[in-house]
PDB file of N, CA and C in Angstrom:
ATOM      1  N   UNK A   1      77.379  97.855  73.129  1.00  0.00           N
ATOM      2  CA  UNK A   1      78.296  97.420  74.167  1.00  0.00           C
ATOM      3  C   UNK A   1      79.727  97.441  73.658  1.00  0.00           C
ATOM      4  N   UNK A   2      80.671  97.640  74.413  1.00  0.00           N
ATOM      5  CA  UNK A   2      81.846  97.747  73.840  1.00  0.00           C
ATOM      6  C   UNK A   2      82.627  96.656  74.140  1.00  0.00           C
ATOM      7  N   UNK A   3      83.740  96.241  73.703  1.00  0.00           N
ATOM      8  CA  UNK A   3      84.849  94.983  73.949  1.00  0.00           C
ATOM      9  C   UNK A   3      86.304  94.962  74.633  1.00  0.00           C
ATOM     10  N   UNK A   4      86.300  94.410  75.357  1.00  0.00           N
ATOM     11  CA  UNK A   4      87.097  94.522  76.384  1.00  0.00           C
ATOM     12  C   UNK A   4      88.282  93.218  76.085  1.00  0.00           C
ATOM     13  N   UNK A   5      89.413  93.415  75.926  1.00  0.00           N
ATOM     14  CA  UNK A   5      90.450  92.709  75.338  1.00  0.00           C
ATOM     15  C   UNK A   5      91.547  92.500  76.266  1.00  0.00           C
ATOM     16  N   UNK A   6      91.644  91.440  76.694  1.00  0.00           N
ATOM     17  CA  UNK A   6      92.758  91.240  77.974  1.00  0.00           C
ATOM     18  C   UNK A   6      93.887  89.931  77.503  1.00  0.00           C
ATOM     19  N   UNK A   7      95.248  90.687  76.940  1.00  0.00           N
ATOM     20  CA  UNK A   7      95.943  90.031  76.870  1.00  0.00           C
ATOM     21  C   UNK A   7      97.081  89.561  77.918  1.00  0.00           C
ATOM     22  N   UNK A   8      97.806  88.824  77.593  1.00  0.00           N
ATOM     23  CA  UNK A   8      98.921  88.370  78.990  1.00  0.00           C
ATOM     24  C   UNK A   8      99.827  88.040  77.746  1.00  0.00           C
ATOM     25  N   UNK A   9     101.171  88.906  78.073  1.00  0.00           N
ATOM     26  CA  UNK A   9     102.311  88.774  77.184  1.00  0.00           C
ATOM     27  C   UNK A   9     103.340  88.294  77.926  1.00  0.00           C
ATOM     28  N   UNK A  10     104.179  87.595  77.665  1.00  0.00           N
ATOM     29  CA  UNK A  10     105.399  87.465  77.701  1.00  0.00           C
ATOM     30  C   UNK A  10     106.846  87.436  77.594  1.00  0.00           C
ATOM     31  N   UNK A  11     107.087  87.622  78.233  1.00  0.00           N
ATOM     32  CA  UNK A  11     108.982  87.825  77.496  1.00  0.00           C
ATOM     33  C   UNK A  11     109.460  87.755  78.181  1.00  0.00           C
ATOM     34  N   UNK A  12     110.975  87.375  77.957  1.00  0.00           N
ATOM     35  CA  UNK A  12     112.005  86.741  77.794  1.00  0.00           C
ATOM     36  C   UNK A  12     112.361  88.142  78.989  1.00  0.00           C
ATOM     37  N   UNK A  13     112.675  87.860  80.393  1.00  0.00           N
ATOM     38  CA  UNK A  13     113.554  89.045  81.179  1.00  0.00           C
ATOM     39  C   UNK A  13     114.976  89.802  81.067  1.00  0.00           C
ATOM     40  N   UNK A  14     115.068  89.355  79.611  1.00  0.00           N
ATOM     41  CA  UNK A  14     116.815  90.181  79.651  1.00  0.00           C
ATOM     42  C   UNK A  14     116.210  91.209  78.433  1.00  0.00           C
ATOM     43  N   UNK A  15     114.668  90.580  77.762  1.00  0.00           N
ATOM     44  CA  UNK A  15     114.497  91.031  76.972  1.00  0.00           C
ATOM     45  C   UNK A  15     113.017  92.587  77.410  1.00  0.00           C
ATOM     46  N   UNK A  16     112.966  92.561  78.487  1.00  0.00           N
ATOM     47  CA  UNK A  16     111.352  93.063  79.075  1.00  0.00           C
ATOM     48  C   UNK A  16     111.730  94.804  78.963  1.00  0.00           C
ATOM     49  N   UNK A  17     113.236  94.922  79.266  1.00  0.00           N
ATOM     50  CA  UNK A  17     113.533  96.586  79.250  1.00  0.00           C
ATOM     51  C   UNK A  17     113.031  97.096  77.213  1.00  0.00           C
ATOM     52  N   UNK A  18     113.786  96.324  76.362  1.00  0.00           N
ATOM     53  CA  UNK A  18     113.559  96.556  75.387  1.00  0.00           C
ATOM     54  C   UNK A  18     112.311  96.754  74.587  1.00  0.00           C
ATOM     55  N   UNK A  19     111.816  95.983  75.080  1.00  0.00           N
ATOM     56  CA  UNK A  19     109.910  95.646  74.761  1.00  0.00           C
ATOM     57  C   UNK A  19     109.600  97.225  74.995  1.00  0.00           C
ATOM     58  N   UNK A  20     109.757  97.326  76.900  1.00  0.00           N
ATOM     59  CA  UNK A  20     108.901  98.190  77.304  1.00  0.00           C
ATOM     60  C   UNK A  20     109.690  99.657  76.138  1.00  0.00           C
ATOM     61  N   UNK A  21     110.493  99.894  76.004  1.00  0.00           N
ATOM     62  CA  UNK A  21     111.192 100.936  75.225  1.00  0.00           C
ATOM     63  C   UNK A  21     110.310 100.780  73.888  1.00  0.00           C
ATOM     64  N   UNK A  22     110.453  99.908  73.266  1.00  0.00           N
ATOM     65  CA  UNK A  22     109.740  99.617  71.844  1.00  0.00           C
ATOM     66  C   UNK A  22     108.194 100.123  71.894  1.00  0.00           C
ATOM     67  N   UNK A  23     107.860  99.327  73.209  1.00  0.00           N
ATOM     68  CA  UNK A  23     106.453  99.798  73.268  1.00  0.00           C
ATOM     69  C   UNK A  23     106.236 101.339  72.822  1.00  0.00           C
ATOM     70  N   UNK A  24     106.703 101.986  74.095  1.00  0.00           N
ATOM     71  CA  UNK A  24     106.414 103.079  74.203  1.00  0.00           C
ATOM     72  C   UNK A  24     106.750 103.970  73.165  1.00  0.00           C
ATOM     73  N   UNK A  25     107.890 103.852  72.453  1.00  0.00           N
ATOM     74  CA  UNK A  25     107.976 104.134  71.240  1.00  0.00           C
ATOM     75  C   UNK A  25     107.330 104.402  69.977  1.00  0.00           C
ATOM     76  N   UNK A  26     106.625 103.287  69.834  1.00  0.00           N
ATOM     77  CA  UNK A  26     105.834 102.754  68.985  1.00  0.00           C
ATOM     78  C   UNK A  26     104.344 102.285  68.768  1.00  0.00           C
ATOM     79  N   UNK A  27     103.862 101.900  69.955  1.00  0.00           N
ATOM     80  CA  UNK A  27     102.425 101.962  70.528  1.00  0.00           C
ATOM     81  C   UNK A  27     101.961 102.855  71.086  1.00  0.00           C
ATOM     82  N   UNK A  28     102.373 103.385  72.142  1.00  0.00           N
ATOM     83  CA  UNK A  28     101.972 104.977  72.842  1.00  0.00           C
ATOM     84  C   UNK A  28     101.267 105.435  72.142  1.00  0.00           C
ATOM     85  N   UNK A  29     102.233 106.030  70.662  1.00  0.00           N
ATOM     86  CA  UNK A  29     101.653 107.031  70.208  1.00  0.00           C
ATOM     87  C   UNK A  29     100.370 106.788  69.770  1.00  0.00           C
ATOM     88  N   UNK A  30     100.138 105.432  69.459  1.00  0.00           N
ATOM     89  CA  UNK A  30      99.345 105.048  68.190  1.00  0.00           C
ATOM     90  C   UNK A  30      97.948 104.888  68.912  1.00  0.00           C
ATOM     91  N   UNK A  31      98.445 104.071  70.348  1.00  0.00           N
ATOM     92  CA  UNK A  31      96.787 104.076  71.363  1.00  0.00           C
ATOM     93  C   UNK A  31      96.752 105.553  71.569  1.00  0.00           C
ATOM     94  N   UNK A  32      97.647 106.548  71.673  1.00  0.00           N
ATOM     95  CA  UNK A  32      96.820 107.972  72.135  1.00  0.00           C
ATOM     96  C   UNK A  32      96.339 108.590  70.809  1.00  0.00           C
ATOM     97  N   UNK A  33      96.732 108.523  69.151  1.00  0.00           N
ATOM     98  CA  UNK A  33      95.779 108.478  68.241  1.00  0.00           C
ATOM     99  C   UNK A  33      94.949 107.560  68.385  1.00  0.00           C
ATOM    100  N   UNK A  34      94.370 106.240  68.640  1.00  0.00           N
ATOM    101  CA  UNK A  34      92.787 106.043  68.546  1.00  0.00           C
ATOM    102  C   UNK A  34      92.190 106.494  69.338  1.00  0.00           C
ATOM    103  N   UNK A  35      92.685 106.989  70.905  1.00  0.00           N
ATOM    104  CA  UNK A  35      91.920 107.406  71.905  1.00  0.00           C
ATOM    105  C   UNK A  35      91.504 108.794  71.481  1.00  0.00           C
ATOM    106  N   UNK A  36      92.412 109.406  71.167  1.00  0.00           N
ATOM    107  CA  UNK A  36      91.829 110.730  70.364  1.00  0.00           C
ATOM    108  C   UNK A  36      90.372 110.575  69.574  1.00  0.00           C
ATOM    109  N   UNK A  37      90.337 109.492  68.853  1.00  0.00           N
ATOM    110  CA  UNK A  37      89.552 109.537  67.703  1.00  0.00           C
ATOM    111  C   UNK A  37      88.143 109.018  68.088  1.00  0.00           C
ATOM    112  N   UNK A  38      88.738 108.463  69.325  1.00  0.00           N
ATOM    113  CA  UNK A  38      87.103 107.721  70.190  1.00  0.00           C
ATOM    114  C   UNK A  38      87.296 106.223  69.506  1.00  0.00           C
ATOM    115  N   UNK A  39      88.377 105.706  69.388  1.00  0.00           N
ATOM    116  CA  UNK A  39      88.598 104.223  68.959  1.00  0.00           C
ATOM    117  C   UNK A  39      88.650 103.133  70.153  1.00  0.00           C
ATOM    118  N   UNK A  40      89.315 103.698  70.905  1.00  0.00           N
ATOM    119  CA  UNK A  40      89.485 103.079  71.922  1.00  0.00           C
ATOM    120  C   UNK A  40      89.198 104.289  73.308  1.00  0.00           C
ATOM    121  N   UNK A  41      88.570 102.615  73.955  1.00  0.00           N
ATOM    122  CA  UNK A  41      87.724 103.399  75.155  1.00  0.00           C
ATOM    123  C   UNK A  41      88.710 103.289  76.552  1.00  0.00           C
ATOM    124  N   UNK A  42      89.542 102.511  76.272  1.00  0.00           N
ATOM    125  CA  UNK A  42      90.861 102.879  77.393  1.00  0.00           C
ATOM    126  C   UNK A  42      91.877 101.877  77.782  1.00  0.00           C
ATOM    127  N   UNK A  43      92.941 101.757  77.922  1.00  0.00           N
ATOM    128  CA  UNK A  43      93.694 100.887  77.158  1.00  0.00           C
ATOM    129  C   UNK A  43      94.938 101.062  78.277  1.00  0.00           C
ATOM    130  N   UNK A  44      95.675  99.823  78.656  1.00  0.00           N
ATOM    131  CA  UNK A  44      97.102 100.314  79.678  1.00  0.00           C
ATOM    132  C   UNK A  44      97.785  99.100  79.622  1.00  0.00           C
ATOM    133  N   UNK A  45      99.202  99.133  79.659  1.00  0.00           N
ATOM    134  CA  UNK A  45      99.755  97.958  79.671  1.00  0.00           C
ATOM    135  C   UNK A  45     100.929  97.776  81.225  1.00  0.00           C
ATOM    136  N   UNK A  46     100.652  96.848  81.716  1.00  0.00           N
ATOM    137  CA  UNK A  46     101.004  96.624  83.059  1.00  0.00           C
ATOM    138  C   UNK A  46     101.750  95.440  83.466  1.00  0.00           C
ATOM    139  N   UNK A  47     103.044  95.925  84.206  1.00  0.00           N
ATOM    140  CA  UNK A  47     104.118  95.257  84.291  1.00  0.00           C
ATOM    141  C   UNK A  47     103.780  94.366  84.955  1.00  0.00           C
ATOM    142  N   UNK A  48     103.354  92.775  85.240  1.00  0.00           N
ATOM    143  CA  UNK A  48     102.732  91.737  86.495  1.00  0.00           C
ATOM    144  C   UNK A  48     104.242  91.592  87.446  1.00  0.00           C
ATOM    145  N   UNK A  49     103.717  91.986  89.192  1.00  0.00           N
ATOM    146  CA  UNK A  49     104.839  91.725  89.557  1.00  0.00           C
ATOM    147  C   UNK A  49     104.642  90.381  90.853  1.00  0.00           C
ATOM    148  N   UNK A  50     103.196  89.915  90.726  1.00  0.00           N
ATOM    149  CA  UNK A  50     103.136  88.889  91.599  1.00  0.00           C
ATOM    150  C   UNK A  50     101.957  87.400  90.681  1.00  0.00           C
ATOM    151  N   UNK A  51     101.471  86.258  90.872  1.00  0.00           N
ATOM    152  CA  UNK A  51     100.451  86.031  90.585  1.00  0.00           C
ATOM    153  C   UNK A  51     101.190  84.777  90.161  1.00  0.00           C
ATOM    154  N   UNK A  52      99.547  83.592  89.971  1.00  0.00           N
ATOM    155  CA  UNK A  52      99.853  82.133  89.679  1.00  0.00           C
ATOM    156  C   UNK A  52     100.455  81.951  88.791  1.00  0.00           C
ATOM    157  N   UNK A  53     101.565  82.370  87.617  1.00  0.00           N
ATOM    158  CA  UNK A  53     101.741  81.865  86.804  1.00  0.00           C
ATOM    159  C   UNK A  53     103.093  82.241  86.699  1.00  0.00           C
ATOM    160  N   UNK A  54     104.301  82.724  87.763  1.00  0.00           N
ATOM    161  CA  UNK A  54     105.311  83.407  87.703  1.00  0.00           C
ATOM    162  C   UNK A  54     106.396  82.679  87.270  1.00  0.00           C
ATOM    163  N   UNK A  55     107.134  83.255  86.176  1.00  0.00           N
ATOM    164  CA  UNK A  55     108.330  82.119  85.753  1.00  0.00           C
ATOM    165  C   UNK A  55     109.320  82.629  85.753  1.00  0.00           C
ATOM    166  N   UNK A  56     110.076  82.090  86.192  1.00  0.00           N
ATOM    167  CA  UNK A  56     111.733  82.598  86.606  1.00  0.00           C
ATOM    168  C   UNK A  56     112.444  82.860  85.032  1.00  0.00           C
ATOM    169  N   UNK A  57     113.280  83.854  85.071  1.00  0.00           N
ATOM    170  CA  UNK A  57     113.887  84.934  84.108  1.00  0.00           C
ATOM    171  C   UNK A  57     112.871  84.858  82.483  1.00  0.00           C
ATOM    172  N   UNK A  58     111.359  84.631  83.090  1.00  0.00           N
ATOM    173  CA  UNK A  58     110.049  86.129  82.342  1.00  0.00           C
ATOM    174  C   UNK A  58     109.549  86.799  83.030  1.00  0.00           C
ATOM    175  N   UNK A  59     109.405  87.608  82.345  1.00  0.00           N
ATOM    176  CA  UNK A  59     108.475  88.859  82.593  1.00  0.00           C
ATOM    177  C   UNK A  59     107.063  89.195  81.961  1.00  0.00           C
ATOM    178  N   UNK A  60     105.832  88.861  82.742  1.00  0.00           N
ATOM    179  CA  UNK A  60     104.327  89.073  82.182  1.00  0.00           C
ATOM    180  C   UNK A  60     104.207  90.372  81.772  1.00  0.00           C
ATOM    181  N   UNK A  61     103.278  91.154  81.232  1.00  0.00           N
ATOM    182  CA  UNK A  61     102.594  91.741  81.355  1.00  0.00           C
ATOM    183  C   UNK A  61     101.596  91.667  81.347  1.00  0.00           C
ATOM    184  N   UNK A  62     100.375  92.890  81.505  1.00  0.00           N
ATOM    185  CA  UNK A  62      98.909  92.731  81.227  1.00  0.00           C
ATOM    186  C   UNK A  62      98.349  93.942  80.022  1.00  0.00           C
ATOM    187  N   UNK A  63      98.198  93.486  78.719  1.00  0.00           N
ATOM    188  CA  UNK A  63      97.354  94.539  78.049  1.00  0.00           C
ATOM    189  C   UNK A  63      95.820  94.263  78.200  1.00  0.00           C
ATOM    190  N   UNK A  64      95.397  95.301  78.822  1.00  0.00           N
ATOM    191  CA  UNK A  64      94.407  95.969  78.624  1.00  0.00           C
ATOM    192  C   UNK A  64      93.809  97.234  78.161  1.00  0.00           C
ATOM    193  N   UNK A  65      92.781  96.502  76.658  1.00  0.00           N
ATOM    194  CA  UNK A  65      92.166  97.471  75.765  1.00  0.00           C
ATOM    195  C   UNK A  65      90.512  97.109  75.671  1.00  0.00           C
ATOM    196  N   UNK A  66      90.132  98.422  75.898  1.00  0.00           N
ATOM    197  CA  UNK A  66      88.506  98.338  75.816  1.00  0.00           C
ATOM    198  C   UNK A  66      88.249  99.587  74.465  1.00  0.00           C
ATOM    199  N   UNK A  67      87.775  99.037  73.851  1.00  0.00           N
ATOM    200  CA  UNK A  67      87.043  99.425  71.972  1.00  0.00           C
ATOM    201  C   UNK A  67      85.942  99.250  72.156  1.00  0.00           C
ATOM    202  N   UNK A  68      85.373 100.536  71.128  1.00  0.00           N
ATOM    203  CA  UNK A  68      83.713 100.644  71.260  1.00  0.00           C
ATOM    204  C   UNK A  68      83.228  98.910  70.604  1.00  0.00           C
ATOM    205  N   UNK A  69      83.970  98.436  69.087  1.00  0.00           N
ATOM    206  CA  UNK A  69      83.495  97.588  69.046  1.00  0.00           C
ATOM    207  C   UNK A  69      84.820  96.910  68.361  1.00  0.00           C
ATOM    208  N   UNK A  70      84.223  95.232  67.531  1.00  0.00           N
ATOM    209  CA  UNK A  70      85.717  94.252  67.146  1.00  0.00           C
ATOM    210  C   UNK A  70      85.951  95.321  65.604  1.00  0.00           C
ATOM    211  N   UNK A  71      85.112  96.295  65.289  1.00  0.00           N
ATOM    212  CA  UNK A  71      86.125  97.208  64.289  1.00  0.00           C
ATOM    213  C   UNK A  71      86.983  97.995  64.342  1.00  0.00           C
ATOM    214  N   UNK A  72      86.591  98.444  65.740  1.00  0.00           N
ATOM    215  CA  UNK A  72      88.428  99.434  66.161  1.00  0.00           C
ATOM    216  C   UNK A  72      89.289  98.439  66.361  1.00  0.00           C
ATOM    217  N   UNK A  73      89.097  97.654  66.832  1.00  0.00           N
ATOM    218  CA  UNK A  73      89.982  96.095  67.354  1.00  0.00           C
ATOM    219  C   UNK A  73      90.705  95.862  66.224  1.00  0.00           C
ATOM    220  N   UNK A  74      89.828  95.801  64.686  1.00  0.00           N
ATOM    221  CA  UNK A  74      90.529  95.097  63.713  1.00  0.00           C
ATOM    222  C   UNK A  74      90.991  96.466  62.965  1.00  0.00           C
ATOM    223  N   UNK A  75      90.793  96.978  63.075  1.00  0.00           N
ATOM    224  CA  UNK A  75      91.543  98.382  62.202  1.00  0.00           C
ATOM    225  C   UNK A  75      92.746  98.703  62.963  1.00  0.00           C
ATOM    226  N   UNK A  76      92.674  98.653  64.751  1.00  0.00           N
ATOM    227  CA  UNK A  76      93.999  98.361  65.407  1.00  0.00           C
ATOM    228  C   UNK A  76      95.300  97.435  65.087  1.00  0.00           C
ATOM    229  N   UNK A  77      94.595  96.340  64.647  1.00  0.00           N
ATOM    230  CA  UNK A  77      95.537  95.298  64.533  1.00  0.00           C
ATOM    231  C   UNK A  77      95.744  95.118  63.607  1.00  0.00           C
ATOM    232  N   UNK A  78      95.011  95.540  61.976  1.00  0.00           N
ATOM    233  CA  UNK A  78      95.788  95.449  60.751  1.00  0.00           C
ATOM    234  C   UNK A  78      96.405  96.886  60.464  1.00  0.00           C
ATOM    235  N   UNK A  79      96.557  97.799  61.762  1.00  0.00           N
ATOM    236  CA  UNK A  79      97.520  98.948  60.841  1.00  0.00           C
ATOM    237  C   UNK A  79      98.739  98.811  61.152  1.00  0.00           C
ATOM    238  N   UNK A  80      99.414  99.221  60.097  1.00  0.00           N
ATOM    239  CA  UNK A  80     101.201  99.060  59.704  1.00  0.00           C
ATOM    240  C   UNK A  80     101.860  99.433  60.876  1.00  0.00           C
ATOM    241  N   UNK A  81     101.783 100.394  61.452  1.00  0.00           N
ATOM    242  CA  UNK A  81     102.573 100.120  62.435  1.00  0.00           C
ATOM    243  C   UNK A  81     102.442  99.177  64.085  1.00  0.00           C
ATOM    244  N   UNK A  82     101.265  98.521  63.895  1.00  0.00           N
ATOM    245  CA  UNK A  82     101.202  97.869  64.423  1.00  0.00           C
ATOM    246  C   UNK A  82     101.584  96.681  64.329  1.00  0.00           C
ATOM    247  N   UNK A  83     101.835  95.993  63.165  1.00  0.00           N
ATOM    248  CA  UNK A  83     101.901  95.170  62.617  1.00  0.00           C
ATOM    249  C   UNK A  83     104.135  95.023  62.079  1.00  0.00           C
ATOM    250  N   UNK A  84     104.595  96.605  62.271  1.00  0.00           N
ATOM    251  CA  UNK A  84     105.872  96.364  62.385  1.00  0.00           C
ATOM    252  C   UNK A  84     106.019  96.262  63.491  1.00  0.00           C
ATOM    253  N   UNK A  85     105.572  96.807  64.497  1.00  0.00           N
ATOM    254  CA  UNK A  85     105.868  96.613  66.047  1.00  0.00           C
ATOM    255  C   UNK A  85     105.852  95.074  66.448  1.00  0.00           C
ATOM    256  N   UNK A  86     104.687  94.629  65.741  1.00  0.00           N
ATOM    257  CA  UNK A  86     104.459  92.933  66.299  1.00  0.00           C
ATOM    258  C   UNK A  86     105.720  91.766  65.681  1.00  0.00           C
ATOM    259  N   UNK A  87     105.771  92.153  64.805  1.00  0.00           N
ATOM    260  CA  UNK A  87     106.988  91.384  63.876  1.00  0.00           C
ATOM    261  C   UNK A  87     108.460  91.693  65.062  1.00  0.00           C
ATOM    262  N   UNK A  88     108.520  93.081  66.117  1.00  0.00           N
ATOM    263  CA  UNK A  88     109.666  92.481  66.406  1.00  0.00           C
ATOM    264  C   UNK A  88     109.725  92.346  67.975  1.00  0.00           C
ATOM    265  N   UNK A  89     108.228  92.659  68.434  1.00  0.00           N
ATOM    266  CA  UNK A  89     108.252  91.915  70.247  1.00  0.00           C
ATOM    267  C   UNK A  89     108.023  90.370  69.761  1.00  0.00           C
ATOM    268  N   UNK A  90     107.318  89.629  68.889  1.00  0.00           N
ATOM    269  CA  UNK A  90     107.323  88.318  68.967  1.00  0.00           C
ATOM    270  C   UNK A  90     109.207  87.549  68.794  1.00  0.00           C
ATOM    271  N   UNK A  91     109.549  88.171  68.608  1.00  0.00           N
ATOM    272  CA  UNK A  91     110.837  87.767  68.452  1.00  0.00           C
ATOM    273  C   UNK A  91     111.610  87.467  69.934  1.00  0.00           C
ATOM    274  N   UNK A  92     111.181  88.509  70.651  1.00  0.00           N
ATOM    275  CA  UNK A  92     111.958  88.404  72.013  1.00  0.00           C
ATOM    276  C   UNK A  92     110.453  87.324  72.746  1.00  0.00           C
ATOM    277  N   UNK A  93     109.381  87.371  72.449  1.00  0.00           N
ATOM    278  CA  UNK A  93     108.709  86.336  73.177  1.00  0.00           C
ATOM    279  C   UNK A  93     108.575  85.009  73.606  1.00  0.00           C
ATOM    280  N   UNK A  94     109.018  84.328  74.398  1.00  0.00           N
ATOM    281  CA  UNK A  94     109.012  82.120  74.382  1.00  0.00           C
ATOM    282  C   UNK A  94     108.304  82.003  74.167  1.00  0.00           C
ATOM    283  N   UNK A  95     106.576  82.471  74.254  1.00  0.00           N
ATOM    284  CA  UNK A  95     105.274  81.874  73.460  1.00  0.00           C
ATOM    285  C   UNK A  95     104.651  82.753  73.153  1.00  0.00           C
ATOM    286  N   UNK A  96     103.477  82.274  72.776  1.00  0.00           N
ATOM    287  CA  UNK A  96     102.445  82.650  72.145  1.00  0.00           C
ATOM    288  C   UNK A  96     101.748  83.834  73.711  1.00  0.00           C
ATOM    289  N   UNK A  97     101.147  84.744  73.204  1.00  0.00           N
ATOM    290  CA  UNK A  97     100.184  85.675  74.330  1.00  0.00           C
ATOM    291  C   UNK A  97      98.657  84.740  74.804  1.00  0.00           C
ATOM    292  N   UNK A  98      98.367  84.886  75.970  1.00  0.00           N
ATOM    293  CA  UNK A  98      97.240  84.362  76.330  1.00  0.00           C
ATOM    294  C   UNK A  98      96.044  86.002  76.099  1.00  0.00           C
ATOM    295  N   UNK A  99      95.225  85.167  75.479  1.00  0.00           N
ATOM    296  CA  UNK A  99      94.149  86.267  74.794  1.00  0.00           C
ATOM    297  C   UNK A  99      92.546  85.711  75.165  1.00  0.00           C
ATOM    298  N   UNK A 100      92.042  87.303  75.592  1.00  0.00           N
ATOM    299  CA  UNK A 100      90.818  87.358  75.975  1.00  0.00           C
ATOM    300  C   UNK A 100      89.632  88.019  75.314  1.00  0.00           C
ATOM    301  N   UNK A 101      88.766  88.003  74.265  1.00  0.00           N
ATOM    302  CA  UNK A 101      88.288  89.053  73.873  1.00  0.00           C
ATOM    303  C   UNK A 101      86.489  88.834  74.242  1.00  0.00           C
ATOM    304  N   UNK A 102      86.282  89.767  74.920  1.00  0.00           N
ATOM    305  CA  UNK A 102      84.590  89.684  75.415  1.00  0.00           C
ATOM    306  C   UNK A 102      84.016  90.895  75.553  1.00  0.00           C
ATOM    307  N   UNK A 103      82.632  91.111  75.559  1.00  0.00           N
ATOM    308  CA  UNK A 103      81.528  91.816  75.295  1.00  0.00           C
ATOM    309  C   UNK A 103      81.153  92.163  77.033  1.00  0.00           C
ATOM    310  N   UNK A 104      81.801  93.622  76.590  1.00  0.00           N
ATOM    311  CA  UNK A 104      81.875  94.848  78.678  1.00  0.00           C
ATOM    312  C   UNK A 104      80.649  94.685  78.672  1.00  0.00           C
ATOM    313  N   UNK A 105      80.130  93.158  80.468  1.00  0.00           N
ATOM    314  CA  UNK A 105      79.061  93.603  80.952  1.00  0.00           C
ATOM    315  C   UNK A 105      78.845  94.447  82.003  1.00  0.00           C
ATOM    316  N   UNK A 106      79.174  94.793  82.878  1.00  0.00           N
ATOM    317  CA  UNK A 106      79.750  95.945  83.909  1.00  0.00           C
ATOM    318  C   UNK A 106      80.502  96.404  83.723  1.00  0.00           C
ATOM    319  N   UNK A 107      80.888  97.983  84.232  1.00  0.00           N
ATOM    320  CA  UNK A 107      81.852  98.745  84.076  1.00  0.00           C
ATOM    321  C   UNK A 107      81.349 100.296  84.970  1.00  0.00           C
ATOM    322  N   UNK A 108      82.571 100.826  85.756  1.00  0.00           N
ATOM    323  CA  UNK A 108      82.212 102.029  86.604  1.00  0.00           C
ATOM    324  C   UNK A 108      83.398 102.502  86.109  1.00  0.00           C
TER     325      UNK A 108
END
Protein backbone atom coordinates (compact mmCIF):
# COMPACT_ATOMS: atom_id res chain seq x y z
CA UNK A 1 0.00 0.00 0.00
CA UNK A 2 1.36 3.27 -0.55
CA UNK A 3 1.32 6.65 1.74
CA UNK A 4 -0.44 9.44 1.20
CA UNK A 5 0.94 12.72 2.91
CA UNK A 6 -1.27 15.80 3.26
CA UNK A 7 0.28 18.80 4.44
CA UNK A 8 -1.32 22.43 5.06
CA UNK A 9 1.38 25.19 4.91
CA UNK A 10 1.39 28.49 5.69
CA UNK A 11 2.65 31.81 5.07
CA UNK A 12 2.90 34.96 5.70
CA UNK A 13 0.84 36.83 2.32
CA UNK A 14 3.45 39.40 1.41
CA UNK A 15 5.52 36.41 1.66
CA UNK A 16 3.28 33.54 -0.61
CA UNK A 17 4.69 35.05 -4.20
CA UNK A 18 8.25 34.19 -2.98
CA UNK A 19 7.58 30.71 -1.57
CA UNK A 20 5.66 29.89 -4.67
CA UNK A 21 8.96 31.12 -6.84
CA UNK A 22 11.32 29.18 -4.40
CA UNK A 23 9.16 26.33 -4.70
CA UNK A 24 9.19 25.94 -8.08
CA UNK A 25 12.63 26.57 -8.31
CA UNK A 26 13.75 24.24 -6.10
CA UNK A 27 11.18 21.47 -5.50
CA UNK A 28 9.75 21.04 -9.03
CA UNK A 29 12.66 19.77 -10.12
CA UNK A 30 13.35 17.44 -7.39
CA UNK A 31 9.46 15.89 -7.21
CA UNK A 32 9.83 15.43 -11.14
CA UNK A 33 13.27 13.44 -10.31
CA UNK A 34 11.50 11.07 -7.81
CA UNK A 35 8.55 10.78 -10.06
CA UNK A 36 10.86 9.76 -12.71
CA UNK A 37 12.36 7.17 -10.54
CA UNK A 38 8.90 5.72 -9.36
CA UNK A 39 9.48 7.48 -5.81
CA UNK A 40 6.68 9.21 -5.74
CA UNK A 41 3.30 8.21 -6.87
CA UNK A 42 1.95 11.82 -7.38
CA UNK A 43 2.39 14.83 -5.70
CA UNK A 44 0.84 18.77 -6.27
CA UNK A 45 0.92 21.72 -4.30
CA UNK A 46 -2.23 23.93 -4.21
CA UNK A 47 -2.89 27.43 -3.60
CA UNK A 48 -6.27 27.23 -0.83
CA UNK A 49 -8.52 29.95 -1.97
CA UNK A 50 -11.65 29.29 0.24
CA UNK A 51 -12.23 26.98 3.52
CA UNK A 52 -12.64 26.88 7.54
CA UNK A 53 -9.54 28.07 8.51
CA UNK A 54 -8.98 31.43 6.42
CA UNK A 55 -6.71 34.09 7.96
CA UNK A 56 -6.44 37.46 6.91
CA UNK A 57 -2.90 38.54 5.27
CA UNK A 58 -1.99 34.25 5.06
CA UNK A 59 -1.90 32.33 2.55
CA UNK A 60 -2.59 28.22 2.88
CA UNK A 61 -1.57 25.91 0.78
CA UNK A 62 -2.18 22.18 0.24
CA UNK A 63 0.82 19.64 -0.33
CA UNK A 64 -0.12 16.70 -1.57
CA UNK A 65 2.32 13.64 -1.89
CA UNK A 66 1.51 9.99 -2.37
CA UNK A 67 4.96 7.52 -2.06
CA UNK A 68 5.04 3.95 -2.67
CA UNK A 69 6.18 3.77 0.93
CA UNK A 70 7.62 6.03 4.46
CA UNK A 71 11.18 5.25 2.51
CA UNK A 72 10.70 7.50 -0.40
CA UNK A 73 9.10 9.84 2.24
CA UNK A 74 12.33 9.70 4.26
CA UNK A 75 14.91 9.75 1.53
CA UNK A 76 12.61 12.85 0.31
CA UNK A 77 13.00 14.65 3.33
CA UNK A 78 16.59 13.99 4.34
CA UNK A 79 17.94 15.06 0.84
CA UNK A 80 20.03 18.30 0.73
CA UNK A 81 18.17 20.06 -1.26
CA UNK A 82 15.35 19.60 0.39
CA UNK A 83 16.46 20.32 3.43
CA UNK A 84 18.09 23.86 1.99
CA UNK A 85 14.78 24.66 0.62
CA UNK A 86 13.15 24.01 4.16
CA UNK A 87 15.64 26.14 6.13
CA UNK A 88 14.34 29.10 4.05
CA UNK A 89 10.26 28.73 3.52
CA UNK A 90 10.20 28.17 7.41
CA UNK A 91 11.48 31.51 7.75
CA UNK A 92 8.68 33.30 5.93
CA UNK A 93 6.15 30.81 7.84
CA UNK A 94 3.96 32.12 11.43
CA UNK A 95 3.72 28.37 12.31
CA UNK A 96 4.38 25.22 12.26
CA UNK A 97 2.58 23.03 8.93
CA UNK A 98 -0.43 20.91 9.84
CA UNK A 99 0.67 17.26 8.82
CA UNK A 100 -1.02 14.16 7.74
CA UNK A 101 0.69 10.95 7.03
CA UNK A 102 -1.56 7.66 6.32
CA UNK A 103 -1.70 4.33 4.63
CA UNK A 104 -3.89 4.92 0.68
CA UNK A 105 -7.10 2.96 1.43
CA UNK A 106 -8.99 3.90 -1.78
CA UNK A 107 -7.80 5.46 -4.68
CA UNK A 108 -9.13 5.82 -8.60
Amino acid sequence: MSQTNAIILRFREVDAERFEKLFEAEILPLWGQFKAQGKFIAASLTPVDDGSEIKKGVKDYILHVEVPSMVEHEEFDSSAPFLTFLAKAKLMQPEEPKIWLGTTRFQV
